[in-house]
N, C-alpha and C. Protein backbone atom coordinates (compact mmCIF):
# COMPACT_ATOMS: atom_id res chain seq x y z
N UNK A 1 -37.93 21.82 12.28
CA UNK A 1 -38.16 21.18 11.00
C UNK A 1 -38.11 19.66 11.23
N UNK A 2 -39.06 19.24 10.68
CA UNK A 2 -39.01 17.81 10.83
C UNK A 2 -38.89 16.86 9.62
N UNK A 3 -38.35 15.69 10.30
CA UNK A 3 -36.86 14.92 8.43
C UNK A 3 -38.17 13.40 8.53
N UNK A 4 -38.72 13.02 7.64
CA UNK A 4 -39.00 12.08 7.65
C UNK A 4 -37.73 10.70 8.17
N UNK A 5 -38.24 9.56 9.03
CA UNK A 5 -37.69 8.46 9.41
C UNK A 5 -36.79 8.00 8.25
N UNK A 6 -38.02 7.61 7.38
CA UNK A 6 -37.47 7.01 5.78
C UNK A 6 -35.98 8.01 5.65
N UNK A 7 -36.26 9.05 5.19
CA UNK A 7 -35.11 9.94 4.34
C UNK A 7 -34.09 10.03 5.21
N UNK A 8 -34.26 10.06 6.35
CA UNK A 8 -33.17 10.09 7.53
C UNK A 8 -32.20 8.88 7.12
N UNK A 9 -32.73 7.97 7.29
CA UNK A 9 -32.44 6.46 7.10
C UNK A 9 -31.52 6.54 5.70
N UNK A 10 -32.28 6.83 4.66
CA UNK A 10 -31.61 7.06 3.13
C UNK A 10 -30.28 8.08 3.60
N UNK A 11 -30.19 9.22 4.07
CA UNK A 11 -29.22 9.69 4.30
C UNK A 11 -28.06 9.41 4.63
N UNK A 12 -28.77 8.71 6.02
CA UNK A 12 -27.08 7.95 6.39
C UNK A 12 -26.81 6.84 6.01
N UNK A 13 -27.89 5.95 5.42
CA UNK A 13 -27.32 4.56 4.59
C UNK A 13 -26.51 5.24 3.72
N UNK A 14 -26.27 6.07 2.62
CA UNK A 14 -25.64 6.88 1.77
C UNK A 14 -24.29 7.23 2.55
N UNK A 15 -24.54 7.91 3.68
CA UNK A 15 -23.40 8.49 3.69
C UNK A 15 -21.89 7.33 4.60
N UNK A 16 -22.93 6.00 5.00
CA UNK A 16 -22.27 5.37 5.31
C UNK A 16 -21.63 5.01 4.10
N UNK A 17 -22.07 4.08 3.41
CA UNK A 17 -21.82 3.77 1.82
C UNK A 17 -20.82 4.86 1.25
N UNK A 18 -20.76 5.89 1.61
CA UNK A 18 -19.79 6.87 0.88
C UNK A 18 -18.14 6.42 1.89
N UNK A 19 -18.56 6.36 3.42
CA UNK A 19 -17.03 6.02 3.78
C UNK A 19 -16.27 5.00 3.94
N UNK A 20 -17.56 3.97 3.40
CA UNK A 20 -16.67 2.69 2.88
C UNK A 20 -16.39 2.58 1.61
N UNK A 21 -16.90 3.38 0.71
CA UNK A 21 -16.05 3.76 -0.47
C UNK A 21 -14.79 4.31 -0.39
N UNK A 22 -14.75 5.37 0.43
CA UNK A 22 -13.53 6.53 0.55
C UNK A 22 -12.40 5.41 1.43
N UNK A 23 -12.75 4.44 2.45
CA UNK A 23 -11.91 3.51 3.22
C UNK A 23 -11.32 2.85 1.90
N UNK A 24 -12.53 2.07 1.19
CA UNK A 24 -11.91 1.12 -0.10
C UNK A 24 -10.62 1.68 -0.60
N UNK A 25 -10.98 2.87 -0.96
CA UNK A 25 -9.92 3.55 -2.06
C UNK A 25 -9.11 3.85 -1.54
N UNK A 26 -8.75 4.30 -0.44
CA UNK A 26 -7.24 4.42 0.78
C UNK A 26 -6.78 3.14 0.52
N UNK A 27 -7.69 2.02 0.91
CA UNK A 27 -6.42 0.99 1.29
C UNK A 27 -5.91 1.06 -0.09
N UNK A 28 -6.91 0.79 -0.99
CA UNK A 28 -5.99 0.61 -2.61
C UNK A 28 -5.27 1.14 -2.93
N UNK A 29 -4.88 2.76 -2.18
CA UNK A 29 -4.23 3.25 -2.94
C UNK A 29 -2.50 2.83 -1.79
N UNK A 30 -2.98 2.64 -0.72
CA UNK A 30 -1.65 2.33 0.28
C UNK A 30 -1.05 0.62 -0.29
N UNK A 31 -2.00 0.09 -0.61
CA UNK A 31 -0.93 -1.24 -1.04
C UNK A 31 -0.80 -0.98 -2.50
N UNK A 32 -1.39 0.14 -3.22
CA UNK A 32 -0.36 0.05 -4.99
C UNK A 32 0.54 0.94 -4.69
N UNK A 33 0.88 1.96 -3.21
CA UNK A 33 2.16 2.43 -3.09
C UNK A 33 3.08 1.62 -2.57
N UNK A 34 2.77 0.53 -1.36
CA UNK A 34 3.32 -0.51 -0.89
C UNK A 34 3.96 -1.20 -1.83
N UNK A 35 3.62 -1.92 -2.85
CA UNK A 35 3.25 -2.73 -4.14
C UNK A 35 4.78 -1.74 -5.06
N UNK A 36 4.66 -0.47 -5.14
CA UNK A 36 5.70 0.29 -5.80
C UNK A 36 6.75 0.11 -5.27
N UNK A 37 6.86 0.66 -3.82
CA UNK A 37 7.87 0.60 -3.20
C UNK A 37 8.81 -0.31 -2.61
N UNK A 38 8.18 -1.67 -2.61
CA UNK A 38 8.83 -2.61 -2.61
C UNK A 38 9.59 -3.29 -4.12
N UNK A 39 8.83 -2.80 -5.05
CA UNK A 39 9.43 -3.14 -6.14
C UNK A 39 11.02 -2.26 -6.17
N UNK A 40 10.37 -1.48 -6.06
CA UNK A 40 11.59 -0.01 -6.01
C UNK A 40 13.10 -0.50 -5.53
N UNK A 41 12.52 -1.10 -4.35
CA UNK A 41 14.17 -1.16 -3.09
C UNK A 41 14.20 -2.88 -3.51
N UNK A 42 13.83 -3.77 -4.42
CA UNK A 42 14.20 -4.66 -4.44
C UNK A 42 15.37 -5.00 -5.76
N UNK A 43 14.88 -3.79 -6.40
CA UNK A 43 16.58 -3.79 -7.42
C UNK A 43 17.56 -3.18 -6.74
N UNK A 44 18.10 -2.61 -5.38
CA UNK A 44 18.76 -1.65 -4.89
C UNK A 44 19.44 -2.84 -4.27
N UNK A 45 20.66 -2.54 -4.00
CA UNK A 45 21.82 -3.35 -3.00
C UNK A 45 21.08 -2.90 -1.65
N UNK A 46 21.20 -4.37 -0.95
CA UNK A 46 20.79 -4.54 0.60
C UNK A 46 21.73 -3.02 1.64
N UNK A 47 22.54 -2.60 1.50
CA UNK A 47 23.22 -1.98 1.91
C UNK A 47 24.77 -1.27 1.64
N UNK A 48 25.30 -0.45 2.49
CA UNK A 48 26.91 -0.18 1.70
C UNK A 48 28.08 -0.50 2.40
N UNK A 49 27.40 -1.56 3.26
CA UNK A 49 29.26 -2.81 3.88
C UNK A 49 29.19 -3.50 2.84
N UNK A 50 30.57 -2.97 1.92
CA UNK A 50 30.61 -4.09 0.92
C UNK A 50 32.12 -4.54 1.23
N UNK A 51 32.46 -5.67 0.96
CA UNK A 51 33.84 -5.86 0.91
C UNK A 51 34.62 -5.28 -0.47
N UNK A 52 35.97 -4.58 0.08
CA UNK A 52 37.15 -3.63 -0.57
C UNK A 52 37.49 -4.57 -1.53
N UNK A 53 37.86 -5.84 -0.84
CA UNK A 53 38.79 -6.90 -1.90
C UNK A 53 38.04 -7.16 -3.00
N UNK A 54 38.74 -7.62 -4.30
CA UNK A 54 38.20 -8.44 -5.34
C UNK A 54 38.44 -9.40 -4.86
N UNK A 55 37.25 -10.73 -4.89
CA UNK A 55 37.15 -12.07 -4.80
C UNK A 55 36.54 -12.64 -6.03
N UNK A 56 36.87 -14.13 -6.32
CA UNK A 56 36.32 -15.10 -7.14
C UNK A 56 36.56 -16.58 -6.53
N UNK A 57 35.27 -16.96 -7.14
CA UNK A 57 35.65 -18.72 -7.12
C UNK A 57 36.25 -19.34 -7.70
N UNK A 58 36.89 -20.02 -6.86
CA UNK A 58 37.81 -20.89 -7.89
C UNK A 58 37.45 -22.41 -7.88
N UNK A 59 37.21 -23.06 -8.26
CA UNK A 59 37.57 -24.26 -8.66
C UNK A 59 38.00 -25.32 -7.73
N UNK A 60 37.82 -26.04 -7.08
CA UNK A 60 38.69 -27.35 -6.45
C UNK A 60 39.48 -27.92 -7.38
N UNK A 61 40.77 -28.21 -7.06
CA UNK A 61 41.26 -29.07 -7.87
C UNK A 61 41.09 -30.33 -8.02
């Protein structure tokens, strides 16, 4: 069976065009999870060495 040049051409211009769509939408969707997840852990305490004691500032006299 034989594919015309032209339609060949239309084919894979298309189907290229389709996986730089499908690339587009990955990354978008990895930096609005990036984008979440940093929001996420930036209200969270850095870690759990905390110091036991109560401290305050005081004042110079």
């Amino acid at each position: 069976m034989l594919i015309d040049p032209g339609t060949m051409l239309a084919l894979a211009n298309d189907r290229r065009r389709e996986l730089i769509a499908e690339a587009d939408r990955e990354r978008l969707l990895t930096s609005a999870r990036l984008a979440r997840n940093a929001l996420a852990v930036r209200g969270q305490p850095d870690g759990t060495l905390t110091s036991c004691e109560l401290s305050a500032a005081v004042p110079a006299q």
